[in-house]
N, C-alpha and C. Protein backbone atom coordinates (compact mmCIF):
# COMPACT_ATOMS: atom_id res chain seq x y z
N UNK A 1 7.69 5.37 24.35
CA UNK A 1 6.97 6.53 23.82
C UNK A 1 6.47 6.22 22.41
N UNK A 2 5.13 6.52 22.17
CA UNK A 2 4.32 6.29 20.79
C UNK A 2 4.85 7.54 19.84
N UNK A 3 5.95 7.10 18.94
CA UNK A 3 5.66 8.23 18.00
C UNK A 3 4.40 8.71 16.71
N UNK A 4 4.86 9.82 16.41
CA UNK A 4 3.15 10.12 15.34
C UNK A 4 3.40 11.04 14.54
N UNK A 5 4.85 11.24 14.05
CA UNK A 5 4.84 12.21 13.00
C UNK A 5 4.53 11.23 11.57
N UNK A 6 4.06 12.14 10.72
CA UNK A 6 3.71 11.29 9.50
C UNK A 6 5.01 10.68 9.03
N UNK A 7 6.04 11.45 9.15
CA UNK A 7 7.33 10.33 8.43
C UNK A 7 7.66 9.64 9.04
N UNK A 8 7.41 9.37 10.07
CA UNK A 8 7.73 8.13 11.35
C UNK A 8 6.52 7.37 10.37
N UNK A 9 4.97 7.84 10.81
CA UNK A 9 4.45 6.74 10.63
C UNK A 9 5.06 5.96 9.04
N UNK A 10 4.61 7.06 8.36
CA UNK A 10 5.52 6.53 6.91
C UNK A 10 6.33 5.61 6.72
N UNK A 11 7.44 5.75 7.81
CA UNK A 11 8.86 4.87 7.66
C UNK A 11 8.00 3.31 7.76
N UNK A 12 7.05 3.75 8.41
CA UNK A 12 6.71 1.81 9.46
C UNK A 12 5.85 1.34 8.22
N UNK A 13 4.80 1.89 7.52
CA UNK A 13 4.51 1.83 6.63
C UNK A 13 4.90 1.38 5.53
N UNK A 14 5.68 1.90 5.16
CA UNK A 14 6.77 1.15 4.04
C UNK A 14 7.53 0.08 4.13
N UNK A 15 7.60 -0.16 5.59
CA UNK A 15 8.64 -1.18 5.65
C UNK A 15 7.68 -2.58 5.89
N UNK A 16 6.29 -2.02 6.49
CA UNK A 16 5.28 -3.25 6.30
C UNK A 16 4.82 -3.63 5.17
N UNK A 17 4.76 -2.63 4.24
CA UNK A 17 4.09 -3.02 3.22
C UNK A 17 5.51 -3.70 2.19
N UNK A 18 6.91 -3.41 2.73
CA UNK A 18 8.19 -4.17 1.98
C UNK A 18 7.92 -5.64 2.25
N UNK A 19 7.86 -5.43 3.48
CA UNK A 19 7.63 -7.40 3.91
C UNK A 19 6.62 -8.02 3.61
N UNK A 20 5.09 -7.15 3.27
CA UNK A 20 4.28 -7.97 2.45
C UNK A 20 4.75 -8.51 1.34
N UNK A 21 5.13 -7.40 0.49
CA UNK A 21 5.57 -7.80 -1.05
C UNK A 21 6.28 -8.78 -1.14
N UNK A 22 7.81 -8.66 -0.22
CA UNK A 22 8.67 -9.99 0.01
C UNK A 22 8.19 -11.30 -0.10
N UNK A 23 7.24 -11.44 1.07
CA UNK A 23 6.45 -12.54 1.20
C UNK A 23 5.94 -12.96 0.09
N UNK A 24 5.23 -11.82 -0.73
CA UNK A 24 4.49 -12.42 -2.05
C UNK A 24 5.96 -12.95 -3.26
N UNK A 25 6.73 -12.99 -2.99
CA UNK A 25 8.03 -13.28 -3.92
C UNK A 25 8.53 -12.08 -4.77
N UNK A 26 8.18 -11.07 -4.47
CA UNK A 26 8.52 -9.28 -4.96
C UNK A 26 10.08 -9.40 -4.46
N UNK A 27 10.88 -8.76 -5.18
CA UNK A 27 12.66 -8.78 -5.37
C UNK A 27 12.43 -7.07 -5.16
N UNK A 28 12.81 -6.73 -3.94
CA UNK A 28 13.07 -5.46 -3.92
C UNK A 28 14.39 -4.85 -4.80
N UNK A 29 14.16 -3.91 -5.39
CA UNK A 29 15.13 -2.90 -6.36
C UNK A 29 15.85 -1.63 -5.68
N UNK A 30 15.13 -0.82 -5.11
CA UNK A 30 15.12 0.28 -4.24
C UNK A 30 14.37 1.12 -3.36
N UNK A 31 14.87 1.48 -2.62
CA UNK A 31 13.27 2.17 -1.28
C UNK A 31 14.14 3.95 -1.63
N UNK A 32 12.80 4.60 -1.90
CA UNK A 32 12.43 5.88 -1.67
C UNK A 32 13.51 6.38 -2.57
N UNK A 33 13.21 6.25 -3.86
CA UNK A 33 13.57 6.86 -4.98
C UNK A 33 13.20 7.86 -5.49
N UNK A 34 13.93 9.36 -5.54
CA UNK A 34 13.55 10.52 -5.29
C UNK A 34 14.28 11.51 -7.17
N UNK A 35 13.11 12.09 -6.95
CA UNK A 35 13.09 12.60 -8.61
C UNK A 35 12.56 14.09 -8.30
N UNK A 36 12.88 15.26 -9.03
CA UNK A 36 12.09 16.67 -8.73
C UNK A 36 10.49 16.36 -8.55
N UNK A 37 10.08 15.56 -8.83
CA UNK A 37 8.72 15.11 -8.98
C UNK A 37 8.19 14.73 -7.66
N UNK A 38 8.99 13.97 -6.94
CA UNK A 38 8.81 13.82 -5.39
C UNK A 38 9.45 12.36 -5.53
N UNK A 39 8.77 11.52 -4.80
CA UNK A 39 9.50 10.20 -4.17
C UNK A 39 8.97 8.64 -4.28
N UNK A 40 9.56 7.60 -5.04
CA UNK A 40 8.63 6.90 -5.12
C UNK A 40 8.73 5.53 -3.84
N UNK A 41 8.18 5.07 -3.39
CA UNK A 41 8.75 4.79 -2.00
C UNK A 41 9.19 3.58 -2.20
N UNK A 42 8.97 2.63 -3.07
CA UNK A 42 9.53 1.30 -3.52
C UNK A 42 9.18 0.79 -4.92
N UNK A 43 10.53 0.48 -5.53
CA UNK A 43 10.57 -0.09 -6.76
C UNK A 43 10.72 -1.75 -6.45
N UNK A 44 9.94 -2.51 -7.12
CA UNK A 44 10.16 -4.12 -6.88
C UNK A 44 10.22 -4.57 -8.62
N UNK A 45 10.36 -5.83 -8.53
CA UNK A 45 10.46 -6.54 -9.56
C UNK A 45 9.35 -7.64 -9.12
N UNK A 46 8.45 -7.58 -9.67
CA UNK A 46 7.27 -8.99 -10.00
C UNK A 46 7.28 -10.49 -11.39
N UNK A 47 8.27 -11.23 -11.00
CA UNK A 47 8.72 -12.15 -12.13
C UNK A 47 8.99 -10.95 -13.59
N UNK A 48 8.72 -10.59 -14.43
CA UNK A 48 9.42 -9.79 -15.40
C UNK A 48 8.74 -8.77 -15.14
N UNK A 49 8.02 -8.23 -14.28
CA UNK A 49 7.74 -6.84 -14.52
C UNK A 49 8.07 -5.73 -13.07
N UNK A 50 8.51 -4.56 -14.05
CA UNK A 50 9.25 -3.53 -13.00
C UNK A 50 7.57 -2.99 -12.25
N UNK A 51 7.90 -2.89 -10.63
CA UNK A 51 6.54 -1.98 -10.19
C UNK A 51 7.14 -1.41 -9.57
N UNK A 52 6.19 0.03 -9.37
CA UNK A 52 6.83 1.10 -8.85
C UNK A 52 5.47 0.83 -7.65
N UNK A 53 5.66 0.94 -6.72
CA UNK A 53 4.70 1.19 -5.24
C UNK A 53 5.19 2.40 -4.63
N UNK A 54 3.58 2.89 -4.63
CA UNK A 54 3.32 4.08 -3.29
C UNK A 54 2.38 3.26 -2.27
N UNK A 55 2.89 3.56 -1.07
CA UNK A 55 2.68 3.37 -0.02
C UNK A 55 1.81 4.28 0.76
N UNK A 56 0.86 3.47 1.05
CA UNK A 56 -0.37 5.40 2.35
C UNK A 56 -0.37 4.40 3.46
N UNK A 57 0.22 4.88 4.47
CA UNK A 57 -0.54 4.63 5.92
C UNK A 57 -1.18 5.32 6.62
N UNK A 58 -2.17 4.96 6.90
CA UNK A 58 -2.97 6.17 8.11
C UNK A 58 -2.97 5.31 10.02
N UNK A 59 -3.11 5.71 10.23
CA UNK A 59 -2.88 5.68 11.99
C UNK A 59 -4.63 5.67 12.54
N UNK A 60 -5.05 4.89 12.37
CA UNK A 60 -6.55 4.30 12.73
C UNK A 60 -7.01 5.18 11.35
N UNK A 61 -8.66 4.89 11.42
CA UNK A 61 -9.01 5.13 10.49
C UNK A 61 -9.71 6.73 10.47
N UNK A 62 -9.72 7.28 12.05
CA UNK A 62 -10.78 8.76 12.49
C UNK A 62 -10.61 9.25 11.25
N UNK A 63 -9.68 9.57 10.47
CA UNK A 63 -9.57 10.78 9.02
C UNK A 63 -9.40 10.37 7.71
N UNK A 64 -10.38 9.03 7.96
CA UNK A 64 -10.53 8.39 6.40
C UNK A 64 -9.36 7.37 6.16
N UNK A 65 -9.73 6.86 5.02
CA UNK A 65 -8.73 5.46 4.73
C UNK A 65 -7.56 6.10 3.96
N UNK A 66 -6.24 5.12 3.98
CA UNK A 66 -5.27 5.20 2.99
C UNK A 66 -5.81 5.47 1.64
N UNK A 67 -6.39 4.21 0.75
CA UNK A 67 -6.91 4.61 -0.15
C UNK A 67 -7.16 5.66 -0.47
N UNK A 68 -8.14 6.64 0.59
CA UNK A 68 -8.57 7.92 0.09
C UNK A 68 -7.56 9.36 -0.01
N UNK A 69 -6.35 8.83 0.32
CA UNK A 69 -5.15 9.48 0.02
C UNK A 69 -4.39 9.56 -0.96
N UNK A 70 -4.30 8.11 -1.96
CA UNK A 70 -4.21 8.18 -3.39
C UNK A 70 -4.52 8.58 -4.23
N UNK A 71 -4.48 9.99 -4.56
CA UNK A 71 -5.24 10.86 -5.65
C UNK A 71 -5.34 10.80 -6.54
N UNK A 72 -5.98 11.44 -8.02
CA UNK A 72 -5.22 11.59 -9.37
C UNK A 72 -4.25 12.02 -9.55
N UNK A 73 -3.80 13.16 -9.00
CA UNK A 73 -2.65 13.73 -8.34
C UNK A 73 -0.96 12.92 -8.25
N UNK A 74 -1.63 12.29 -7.14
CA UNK A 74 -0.49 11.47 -7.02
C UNK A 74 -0.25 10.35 -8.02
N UNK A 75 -1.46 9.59 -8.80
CA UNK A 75 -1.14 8.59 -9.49
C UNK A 75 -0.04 9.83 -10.41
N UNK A 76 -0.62 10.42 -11.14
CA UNK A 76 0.13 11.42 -12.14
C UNK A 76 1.02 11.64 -11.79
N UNK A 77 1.49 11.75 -10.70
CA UNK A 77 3.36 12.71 -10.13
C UNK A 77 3.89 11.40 -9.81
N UNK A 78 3.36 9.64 -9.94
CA UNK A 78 4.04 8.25 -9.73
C UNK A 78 4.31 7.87 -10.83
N UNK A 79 3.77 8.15 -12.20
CA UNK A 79 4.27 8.22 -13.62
C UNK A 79 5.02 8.81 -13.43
N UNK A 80 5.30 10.26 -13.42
CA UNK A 80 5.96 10.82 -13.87
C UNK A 80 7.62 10.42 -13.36
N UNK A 81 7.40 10.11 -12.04
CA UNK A 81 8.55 9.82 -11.45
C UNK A 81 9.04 8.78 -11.76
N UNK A 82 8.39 7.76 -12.59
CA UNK A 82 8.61 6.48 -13.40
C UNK A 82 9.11 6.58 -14.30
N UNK A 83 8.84 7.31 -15.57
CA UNK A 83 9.24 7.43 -16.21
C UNK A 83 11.06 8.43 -16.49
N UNK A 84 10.95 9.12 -14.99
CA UNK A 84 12.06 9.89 -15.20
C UNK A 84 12.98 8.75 -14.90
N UNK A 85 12.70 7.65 -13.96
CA UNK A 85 13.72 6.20 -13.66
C UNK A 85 13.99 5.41 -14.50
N UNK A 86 13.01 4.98 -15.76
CA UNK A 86 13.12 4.49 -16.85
C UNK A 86 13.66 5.29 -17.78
N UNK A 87 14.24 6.25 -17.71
CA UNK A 87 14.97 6.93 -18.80
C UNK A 87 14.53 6.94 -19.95
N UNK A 88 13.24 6.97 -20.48
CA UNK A 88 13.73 6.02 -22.11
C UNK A 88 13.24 4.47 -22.41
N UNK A 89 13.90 3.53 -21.68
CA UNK A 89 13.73 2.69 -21.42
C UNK A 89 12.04 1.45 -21.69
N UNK A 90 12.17 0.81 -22.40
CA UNK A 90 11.31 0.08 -23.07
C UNK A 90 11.16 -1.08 -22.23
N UNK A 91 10.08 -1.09 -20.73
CA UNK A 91 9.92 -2.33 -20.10
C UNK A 91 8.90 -1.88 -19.36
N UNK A 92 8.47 -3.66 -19.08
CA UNK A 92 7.34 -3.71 -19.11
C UNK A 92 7.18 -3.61 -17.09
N UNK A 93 6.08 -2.74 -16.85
CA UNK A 93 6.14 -2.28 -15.49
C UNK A 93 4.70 -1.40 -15.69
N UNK A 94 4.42 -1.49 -14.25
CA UNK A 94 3.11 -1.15 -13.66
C UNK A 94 3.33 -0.09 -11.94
N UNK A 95 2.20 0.06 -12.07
CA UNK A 95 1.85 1.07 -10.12
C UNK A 95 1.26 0.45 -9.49
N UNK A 96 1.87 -0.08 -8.53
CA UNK A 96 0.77 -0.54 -7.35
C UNK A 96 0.58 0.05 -6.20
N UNK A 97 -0.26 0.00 -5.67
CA UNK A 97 -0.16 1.15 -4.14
C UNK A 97 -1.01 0.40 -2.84
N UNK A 98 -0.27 0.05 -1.74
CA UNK A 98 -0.33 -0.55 -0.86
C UNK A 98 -0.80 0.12 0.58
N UNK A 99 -2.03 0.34 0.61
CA UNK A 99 -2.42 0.94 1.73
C UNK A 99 -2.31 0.29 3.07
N UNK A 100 -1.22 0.57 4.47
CA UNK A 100 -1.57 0.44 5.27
C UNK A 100 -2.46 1.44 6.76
N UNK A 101 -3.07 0.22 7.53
CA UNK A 101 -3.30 1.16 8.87
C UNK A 101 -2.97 0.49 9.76
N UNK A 102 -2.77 1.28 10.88
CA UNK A 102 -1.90 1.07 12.36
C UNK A 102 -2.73 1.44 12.81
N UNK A 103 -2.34 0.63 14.26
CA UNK A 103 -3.00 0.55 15.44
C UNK A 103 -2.57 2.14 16.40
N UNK A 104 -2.89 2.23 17.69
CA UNK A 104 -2.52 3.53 18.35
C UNK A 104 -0.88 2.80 19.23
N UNK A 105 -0.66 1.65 18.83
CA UNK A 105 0.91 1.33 18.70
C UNK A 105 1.94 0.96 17.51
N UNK A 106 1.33 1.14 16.86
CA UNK A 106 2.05 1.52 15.49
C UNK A 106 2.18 -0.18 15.20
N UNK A 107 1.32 -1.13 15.35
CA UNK A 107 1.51 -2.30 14.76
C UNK A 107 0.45 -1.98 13.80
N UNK A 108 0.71 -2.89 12.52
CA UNK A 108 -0.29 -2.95 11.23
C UNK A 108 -1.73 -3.90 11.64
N UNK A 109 -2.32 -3.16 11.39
CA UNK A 109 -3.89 -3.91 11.66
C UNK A 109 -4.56 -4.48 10.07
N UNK A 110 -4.19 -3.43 9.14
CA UNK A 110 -4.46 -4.29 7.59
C UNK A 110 -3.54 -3.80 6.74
N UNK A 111 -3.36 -4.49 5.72
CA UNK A 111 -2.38 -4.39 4.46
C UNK A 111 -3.10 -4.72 3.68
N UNK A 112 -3.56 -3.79 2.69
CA UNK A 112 -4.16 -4.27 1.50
C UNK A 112 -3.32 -4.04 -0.23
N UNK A 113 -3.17 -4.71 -1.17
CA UNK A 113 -2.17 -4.64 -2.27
C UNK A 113 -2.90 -4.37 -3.23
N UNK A 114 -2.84 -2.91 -4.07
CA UNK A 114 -3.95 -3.20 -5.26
C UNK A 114 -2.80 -2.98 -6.50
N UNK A 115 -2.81 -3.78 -6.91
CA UNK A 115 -1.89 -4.43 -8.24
C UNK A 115 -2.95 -3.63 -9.32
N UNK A 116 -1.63 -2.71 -10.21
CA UNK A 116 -1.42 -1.95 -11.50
C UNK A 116 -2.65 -1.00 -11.62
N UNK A 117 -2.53 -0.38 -10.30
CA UNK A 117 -3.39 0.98 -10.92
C UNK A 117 -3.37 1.66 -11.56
N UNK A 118 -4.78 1.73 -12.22
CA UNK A 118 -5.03 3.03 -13.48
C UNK A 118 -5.42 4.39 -13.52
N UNK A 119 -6.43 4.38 -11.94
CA UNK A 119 -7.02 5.52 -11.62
C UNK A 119 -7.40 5.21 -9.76
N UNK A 120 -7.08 6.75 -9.20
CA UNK A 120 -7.19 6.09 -7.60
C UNK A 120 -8.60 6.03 -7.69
């Protein structure tokens, strides 16, 4: 049976876009780190710098791309949730946000990585 709730798809999502990063030599820290702010879905380490990744998957493309799910919005509530993890804390770290899409069997058809966003 094909599941299709968004946190299903979500889960698969995240965990594709974990094994990209892996691959790229990314040291996972923690998955789905949760703050009143909402959730950040993976913290990695990139040789000295902390990144915080949000993750969009969409399930073919009929209702627009991942990308177009990354808002101002959300960049703003991925600070914020950064900064509530950094406490204080004086290091050097960035946002990256990793859009995937799935097939109508939930395999990944693309992974794309956009390293230290400023604005979606």
């Amino acid at each position: 049976m094909v599941h299709s709730s968004n946190k299903f798809i979500g889960a698969i999502g995240e965990r594709v876009a974990l094994n990209y990063l892996l691959a790229k030599n990314y040291e996972l820290i923690t998955t789905n780190y949760s703050t009143r702010f909402g959730e950040i879905d993976l913290i990695m380490r990139d040789k000295d710098i902390l990144v915080f990744v949000e993750v969009k998957t969409k399930k073919g493309l009929a209702f627009g791309t991942p990308e177009e799910m990354f808002t101002q919005n959300k960049l703003t509530r991925v600070k914020r949730m950064a900064t509530v993890y950094l406490k204080g804390k004086e290091v050097k770290c960035r946002i990256d946000m990793v859009a995937v899409v799935l097939d109508e069997f939930n395999e990944p058809v693309s992974v794309k990585h956009y390293a230290n966003v400023t604005q979606p």
